[in-house]
Every structure is written in C-alpha cells, then in structure tokens.
C-alpha atoms as a PDB file:
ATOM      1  CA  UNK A   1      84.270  81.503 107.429  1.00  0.00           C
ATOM      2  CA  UNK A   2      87.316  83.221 106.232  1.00  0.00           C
ATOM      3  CA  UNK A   3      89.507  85.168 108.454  1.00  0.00           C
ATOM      4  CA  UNK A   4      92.167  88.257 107.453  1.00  0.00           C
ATOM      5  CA  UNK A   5      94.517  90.317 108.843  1.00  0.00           C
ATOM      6  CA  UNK A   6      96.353  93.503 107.718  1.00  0.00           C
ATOM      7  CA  UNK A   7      99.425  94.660 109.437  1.00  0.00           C
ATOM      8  CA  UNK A   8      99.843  98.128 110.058  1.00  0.00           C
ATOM      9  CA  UNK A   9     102.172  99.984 111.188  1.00  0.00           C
ATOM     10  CA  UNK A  10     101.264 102.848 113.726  1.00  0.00           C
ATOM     11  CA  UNK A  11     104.589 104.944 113.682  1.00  0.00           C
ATOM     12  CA  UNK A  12     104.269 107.976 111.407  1.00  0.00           C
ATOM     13  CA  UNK A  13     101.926 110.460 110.341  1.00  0.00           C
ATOM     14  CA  UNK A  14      98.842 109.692 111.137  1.00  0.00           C
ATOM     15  CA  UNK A  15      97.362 109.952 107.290  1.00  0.00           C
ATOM     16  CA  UNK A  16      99.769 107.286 106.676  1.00  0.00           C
ATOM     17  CA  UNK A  17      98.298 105.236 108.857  1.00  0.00           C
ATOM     18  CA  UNK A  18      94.787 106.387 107.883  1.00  0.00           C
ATOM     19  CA  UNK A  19      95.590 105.355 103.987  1.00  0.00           C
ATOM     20  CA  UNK A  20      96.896 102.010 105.475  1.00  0.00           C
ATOM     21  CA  UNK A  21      94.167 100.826 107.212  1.00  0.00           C
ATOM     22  CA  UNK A  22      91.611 101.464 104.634  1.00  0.00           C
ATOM     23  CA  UNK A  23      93.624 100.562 101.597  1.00  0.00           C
ATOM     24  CA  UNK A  24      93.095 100.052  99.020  1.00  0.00           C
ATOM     25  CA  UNK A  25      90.297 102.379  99.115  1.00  0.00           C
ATOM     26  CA  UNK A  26      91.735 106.283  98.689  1.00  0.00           C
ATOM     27  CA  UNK A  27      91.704 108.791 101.167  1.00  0.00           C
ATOM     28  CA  UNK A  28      90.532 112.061  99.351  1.00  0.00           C
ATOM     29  CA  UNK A  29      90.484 113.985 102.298  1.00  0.00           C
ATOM     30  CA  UNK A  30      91.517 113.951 106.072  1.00  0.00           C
ATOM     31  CA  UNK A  31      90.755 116.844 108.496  1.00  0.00           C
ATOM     32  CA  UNK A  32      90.910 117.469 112.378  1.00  0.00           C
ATOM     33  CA  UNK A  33      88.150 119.315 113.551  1.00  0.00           C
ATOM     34  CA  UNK A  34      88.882 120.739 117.589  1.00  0.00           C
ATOM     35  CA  UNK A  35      85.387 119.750 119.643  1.00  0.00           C
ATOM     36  CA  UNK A  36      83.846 122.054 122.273  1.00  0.00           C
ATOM     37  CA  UNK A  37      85.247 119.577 124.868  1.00  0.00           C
ATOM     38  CA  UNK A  38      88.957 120.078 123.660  1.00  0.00           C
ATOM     39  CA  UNK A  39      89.139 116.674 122.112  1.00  0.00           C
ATOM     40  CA  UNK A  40      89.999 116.114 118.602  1.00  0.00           C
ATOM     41  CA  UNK A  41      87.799 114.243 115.697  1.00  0.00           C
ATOM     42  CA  UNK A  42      89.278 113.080 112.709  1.00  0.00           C
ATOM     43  CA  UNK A  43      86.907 113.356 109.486  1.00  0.00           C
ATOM     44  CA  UNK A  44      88.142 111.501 106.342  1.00  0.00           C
ATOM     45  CA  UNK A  45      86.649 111.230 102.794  1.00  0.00           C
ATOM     46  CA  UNK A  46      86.858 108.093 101.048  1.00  0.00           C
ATOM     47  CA  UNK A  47      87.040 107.605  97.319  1.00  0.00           C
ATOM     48  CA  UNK A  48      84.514 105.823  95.792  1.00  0.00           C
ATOM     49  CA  UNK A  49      81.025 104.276  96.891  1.00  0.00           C
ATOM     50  CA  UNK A  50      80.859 101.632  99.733  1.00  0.00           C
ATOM     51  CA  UNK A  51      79.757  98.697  98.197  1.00  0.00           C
ATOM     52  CA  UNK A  52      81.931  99.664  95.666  1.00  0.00           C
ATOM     53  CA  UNK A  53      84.745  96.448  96.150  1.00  0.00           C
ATOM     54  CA  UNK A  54      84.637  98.364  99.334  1.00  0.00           C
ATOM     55  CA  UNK A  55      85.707  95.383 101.891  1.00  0.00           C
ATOM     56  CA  UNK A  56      86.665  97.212 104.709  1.00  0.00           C
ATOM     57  CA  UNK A  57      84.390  97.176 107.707  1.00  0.00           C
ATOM     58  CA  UNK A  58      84.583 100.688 108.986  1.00  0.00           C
ATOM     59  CA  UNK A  59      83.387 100.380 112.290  1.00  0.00           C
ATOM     60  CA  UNK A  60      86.172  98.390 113.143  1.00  0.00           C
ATOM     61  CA  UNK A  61      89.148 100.574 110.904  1.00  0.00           C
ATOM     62  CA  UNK A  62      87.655 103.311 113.489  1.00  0.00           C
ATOM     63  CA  UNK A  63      88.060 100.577 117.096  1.00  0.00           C
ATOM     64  CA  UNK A  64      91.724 100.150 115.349  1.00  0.00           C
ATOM     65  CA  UNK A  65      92.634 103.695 115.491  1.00  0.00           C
ATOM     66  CA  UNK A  66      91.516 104.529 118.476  1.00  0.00           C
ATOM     67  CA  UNK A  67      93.095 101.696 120.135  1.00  0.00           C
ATOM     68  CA  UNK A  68      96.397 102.120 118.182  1.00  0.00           C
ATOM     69  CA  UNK A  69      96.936 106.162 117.606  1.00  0.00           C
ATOM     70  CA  UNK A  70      94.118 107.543 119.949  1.00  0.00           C
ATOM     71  CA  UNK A  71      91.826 108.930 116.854  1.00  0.00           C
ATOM     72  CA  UNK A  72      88.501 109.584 116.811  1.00  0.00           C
ATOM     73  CA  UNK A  73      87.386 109.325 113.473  1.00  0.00           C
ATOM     74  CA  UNK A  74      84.757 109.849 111.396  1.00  0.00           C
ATOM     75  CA  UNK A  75      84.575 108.156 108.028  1.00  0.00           C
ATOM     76  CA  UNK A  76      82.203 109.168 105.040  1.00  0.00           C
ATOM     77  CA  UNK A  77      82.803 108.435 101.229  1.00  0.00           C
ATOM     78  CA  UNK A  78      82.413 110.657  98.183  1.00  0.00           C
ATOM     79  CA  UNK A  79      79.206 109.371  96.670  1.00  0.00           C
ATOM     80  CA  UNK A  80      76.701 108.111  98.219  1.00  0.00           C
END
C-alpha cells in the first residue's frame, strides 16, 4: 500500500489554502454562506469530474481544514 503526503501551508487566505489542498484539481468557485446558527460553511466548486484523475479523497481535504483553518466545507464539482 502506498502512502502520500502533501504539505500545506495554513497561513494566508483561506482560498489559497483551499487551491492547495485539492491541487491539482481547480477551484472554480469558493463561497461562504452564514448558517441560521451563526456558523460559517464554505461551498467550493471543483473543476472537472471526480473520477476524472481526481485523486484526492475529499472527505479527508474537508477533516484537514477543519482541523487546520476551522472550515466547514462543502465540496461539489462541475459535472457530474
């Protein structure tokens, strides 16, 4: 089984950081949306199809940055 790590750095803007962890897929889109409970959620777009050369597990690009930068994100791509 065949292990990797990405280093990322978690000063900056946080679309930076976004484009980062999910590279080299594109980020077409990133909004903040304000929830009724005063929290924030994150919604990106992502270029592309998963599937796509799409290695990234989402799940855990979203356990990263809530762990590193406090987002709540949700992740969706452009075609499904």
């Amino acid at each position: 089984m065949e292990n990797k790590a990405r280093f990322v750095g978690a000063e900056g803007r946080d679309k930076k950081v976004l484009e980062d962890v999910f590279f080299p897929a594109g980020i077409t889109t990133a909004n903040q949306v304000g929830l009724p409970d005063d929290s924030i959620m994150t919604k990106i777009m992502i270029s592309g199809r998963k599937g796509e050369g799409f290695s990234i597990d989402i799940e855990k690009g979203q356990e990263v940055l809530k762990a590193v930068k406090g987002i709540e994100l949700l992740a969706s791509f452009e075609r499904q």
